[in-house]
N, C-alpha and C. Protein backbone atom coordinates (compact mmCIF):
# COMPACT_ATOMS: atom_id res chain seq x y z
N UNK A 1 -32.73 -11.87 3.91
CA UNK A 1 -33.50 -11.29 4.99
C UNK A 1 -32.62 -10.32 5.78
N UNK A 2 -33.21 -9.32 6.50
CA UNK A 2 -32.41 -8.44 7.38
C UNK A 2 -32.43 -8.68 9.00
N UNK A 3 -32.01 -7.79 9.38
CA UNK A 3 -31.89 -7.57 10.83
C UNK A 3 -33.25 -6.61 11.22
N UNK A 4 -34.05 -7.23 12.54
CA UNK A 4 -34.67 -6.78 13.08
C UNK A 4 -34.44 -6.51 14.83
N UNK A 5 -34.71 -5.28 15.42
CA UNK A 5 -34.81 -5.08 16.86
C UNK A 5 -35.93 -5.42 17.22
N UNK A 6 -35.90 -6.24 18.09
CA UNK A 6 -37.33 -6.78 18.77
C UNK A 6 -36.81 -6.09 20.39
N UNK A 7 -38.15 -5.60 21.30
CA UNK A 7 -37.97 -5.39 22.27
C UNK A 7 -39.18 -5.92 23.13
N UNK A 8 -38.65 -6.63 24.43
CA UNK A 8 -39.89 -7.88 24.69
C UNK A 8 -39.90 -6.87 26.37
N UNK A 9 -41.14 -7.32 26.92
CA UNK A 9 -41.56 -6.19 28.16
C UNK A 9 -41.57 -7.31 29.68
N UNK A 10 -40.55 -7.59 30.19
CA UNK A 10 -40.16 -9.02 30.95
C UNK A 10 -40.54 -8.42 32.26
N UNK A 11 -42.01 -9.01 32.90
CA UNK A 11 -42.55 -8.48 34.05
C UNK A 11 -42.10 -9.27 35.27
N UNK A 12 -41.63 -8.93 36.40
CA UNK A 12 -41.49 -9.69 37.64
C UNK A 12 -42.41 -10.34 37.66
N UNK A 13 -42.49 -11.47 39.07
CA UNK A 13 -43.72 -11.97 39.27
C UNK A 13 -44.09 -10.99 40.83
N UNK A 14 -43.85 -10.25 41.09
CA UNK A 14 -44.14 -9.34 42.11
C UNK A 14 -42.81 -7.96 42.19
N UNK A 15 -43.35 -6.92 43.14
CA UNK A 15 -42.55 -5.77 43.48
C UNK A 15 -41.52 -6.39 44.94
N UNK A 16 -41.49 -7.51 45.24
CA UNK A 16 -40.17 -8.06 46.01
C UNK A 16 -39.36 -8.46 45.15
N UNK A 17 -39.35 -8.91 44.04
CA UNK A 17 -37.99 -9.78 43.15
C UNK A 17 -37.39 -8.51 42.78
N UNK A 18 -36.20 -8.86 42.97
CA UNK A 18 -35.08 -7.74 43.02
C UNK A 18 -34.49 -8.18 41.42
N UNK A 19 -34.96 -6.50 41.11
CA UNK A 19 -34.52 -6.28 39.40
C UNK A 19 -33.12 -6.19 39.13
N UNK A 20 -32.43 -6.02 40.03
CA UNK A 20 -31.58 -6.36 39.66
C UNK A 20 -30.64 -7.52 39.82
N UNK A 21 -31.06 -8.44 40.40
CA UNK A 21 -30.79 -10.05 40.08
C UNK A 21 -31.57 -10.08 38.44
N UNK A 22 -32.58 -10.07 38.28
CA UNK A 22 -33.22 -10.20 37.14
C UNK A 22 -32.55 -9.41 35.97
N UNK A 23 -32.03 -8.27 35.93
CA UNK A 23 -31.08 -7.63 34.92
C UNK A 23 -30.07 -8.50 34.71
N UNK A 24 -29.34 -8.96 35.99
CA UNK A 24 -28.03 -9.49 35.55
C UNK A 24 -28.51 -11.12 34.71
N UNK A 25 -29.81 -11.43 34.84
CA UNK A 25 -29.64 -12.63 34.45
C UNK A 25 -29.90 -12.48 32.70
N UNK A 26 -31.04 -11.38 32.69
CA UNK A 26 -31.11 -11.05 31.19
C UNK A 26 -29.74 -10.62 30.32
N UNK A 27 -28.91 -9.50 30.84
CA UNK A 27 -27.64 -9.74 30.44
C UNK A 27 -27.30 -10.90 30.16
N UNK A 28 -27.20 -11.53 31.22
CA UNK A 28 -26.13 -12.81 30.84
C UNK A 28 -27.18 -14.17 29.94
N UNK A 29 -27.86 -14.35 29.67
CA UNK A 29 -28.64 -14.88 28.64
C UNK A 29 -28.68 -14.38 27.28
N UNK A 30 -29.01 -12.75 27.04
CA UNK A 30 -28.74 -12.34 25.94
C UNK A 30 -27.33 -11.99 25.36
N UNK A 31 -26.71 -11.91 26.02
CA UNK A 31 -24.91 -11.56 25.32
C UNK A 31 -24.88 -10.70 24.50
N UNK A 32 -24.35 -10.92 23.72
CA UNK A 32 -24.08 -9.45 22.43
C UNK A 32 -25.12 -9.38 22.07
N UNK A 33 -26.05 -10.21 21.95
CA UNK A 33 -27.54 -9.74 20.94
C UNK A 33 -28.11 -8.39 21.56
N UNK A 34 -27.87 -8.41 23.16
CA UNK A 34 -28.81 -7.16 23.87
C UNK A 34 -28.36 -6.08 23.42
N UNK A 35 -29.24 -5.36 22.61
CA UNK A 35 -28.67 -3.74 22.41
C UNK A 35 -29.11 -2.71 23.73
N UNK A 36 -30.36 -3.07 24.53
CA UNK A 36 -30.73 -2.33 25.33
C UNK A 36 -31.16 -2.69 26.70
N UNK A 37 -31.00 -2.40 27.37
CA UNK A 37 -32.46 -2.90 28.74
C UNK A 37 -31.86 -1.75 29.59
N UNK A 38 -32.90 -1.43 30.38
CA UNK A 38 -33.83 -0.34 30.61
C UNK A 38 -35.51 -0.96 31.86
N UNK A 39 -35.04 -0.58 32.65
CA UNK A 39 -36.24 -0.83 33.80
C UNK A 39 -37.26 0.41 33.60
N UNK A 40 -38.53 0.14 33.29
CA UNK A 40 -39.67 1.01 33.02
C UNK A 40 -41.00 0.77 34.28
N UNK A 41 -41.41 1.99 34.63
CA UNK A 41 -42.68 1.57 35.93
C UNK A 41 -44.05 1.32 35.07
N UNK A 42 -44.70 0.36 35.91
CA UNK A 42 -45.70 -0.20 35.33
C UNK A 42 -46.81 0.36 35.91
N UNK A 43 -46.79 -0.45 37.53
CA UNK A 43 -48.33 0.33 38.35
C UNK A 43 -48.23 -0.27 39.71
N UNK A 44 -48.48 0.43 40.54
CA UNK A 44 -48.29 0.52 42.07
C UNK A 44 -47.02 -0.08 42.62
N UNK A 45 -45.95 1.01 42.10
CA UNK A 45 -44.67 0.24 42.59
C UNK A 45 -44.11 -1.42 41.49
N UNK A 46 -44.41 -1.51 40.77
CA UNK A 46 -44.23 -2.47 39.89
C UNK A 46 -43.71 -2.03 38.55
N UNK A 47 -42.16 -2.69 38.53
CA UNK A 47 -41.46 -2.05 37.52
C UNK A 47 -41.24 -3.39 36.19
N UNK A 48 -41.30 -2.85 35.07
CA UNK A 48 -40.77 -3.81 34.12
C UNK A 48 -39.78 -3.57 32.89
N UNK A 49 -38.64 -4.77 32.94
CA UNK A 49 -37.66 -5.00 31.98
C UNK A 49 -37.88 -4.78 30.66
N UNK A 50 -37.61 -3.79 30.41
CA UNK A 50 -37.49 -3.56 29.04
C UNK A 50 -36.43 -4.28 28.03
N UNK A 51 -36.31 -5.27 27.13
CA UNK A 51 -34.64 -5.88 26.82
C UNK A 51 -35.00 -5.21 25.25
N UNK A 52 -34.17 -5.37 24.31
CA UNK A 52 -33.85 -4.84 22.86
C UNK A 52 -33.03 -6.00 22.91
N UNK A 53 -33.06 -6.41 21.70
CA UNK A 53 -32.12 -7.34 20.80
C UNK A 53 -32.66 -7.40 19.31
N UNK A 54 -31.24 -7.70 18.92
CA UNK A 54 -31.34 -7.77 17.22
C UNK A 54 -31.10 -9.63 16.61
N UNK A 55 -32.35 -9.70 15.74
CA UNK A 55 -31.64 -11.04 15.46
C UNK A 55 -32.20 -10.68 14.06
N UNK A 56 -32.21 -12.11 12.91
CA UNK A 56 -32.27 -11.90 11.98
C UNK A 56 -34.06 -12.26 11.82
N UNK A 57 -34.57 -11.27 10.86
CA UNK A 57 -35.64 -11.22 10.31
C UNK A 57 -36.26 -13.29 10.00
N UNK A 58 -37.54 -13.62 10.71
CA UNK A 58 -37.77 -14.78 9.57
C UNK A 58 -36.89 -15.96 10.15
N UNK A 59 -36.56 -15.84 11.70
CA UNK A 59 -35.27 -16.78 11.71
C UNK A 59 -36.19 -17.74 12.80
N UNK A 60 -36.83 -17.07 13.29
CA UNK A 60 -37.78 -17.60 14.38
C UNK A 60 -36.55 -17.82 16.07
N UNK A 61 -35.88 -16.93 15.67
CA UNK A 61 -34.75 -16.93 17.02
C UNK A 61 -35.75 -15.75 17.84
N UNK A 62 -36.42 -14.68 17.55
CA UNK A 62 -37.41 -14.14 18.60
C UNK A 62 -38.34 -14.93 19.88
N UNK A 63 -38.70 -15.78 18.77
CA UNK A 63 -39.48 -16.54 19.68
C UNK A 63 -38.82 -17.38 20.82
N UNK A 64 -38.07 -17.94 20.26
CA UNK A 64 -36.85 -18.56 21.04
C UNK A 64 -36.19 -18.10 22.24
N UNK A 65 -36.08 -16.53 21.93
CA UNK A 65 -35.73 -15.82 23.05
C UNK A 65 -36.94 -15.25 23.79
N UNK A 66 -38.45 -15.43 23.32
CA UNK A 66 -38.97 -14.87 24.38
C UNK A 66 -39.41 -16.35 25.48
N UNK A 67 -39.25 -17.35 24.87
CA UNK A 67 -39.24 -18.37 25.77
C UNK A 67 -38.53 -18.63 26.74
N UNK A 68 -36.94 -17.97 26.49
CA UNK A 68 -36.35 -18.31 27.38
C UNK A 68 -36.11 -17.15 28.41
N UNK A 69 -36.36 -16.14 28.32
CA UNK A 69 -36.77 -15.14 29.16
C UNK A 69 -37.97 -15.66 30.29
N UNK A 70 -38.83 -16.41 29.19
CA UNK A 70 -39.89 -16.34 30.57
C UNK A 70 -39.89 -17.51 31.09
N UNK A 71 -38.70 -18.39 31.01
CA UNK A 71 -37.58 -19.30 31.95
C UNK A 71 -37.04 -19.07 33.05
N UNK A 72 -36.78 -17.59 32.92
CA UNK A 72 -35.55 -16.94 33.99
C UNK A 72 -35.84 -16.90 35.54
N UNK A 73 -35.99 -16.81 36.54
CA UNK A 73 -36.14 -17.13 38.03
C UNK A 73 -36.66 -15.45 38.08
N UNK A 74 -38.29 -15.45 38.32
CA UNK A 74 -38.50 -14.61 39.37
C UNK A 74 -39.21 -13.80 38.02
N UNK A 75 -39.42 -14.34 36.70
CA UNK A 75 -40.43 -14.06 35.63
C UNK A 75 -41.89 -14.06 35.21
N UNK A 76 -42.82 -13.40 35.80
CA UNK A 76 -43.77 -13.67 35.48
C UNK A 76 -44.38 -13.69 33.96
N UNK A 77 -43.74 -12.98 33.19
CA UNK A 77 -44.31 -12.92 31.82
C UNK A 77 -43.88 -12.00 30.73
N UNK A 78 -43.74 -12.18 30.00
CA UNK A 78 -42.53 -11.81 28.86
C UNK A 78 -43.46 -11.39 27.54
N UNK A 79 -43.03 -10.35 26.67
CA UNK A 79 -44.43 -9.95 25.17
C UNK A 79 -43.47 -9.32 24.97
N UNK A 80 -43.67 -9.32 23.67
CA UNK A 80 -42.95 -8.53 22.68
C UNK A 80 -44.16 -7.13 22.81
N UNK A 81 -42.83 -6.01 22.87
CA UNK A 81 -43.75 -4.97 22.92
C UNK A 81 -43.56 -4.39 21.44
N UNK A 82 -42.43 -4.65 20.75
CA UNK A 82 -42.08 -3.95 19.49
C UNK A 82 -41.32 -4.57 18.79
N UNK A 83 -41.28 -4.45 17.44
CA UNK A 83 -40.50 -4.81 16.01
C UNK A 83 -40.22 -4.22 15.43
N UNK A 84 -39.38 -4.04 14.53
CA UNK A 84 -38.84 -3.36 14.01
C UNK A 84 -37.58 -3.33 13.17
N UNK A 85 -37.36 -3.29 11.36
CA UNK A 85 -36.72 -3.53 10.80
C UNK A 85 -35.80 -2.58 10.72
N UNK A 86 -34.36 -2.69 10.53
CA UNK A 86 -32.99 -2.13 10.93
C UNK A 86 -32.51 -1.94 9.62
């Protein structure tokens, strides 16, 4: 099996939670896997986490990580926005 980039769309639970407490925590949860993150605007002042990571195709570690994303303090909800084989 190969390597796939998955990129999951990690929404605040409001426009007070400060994104960047929330960046540093996605950093520090994903570690080397994160290839990307990237804050994107959503709608009326409401911005959302964009993360990238690579894991292996078929491993079921995606899922794994979108669970624990939407663990993180101050998460309202976490989706894979994209896949994609490497």
């Amino acid at each position: 099996m190969g390597k796939v980039a998955v990129t999951y769309r990690i929404l605040p639970e409001g426009t007070e939670i400060d994104l960047d407490e929330m960046e540093k925590s996605v950093r520090s949860m994903l570690g080397s896997k994160l290839v990307k993150l990237e804050s994107k605007p959503i709608a009326f002042g409401l911005k959302a986490l964009m993360a990238t990571v690579v894991v292996e195709d078929g491993s079921g570690e995606g899922d794994k990580i979108e669970a624990s994303l939407g663990a993180l303090s101050g998460v309202s909800s976490v989706e894979t926005a994209e896949v994609g084989l490497i």
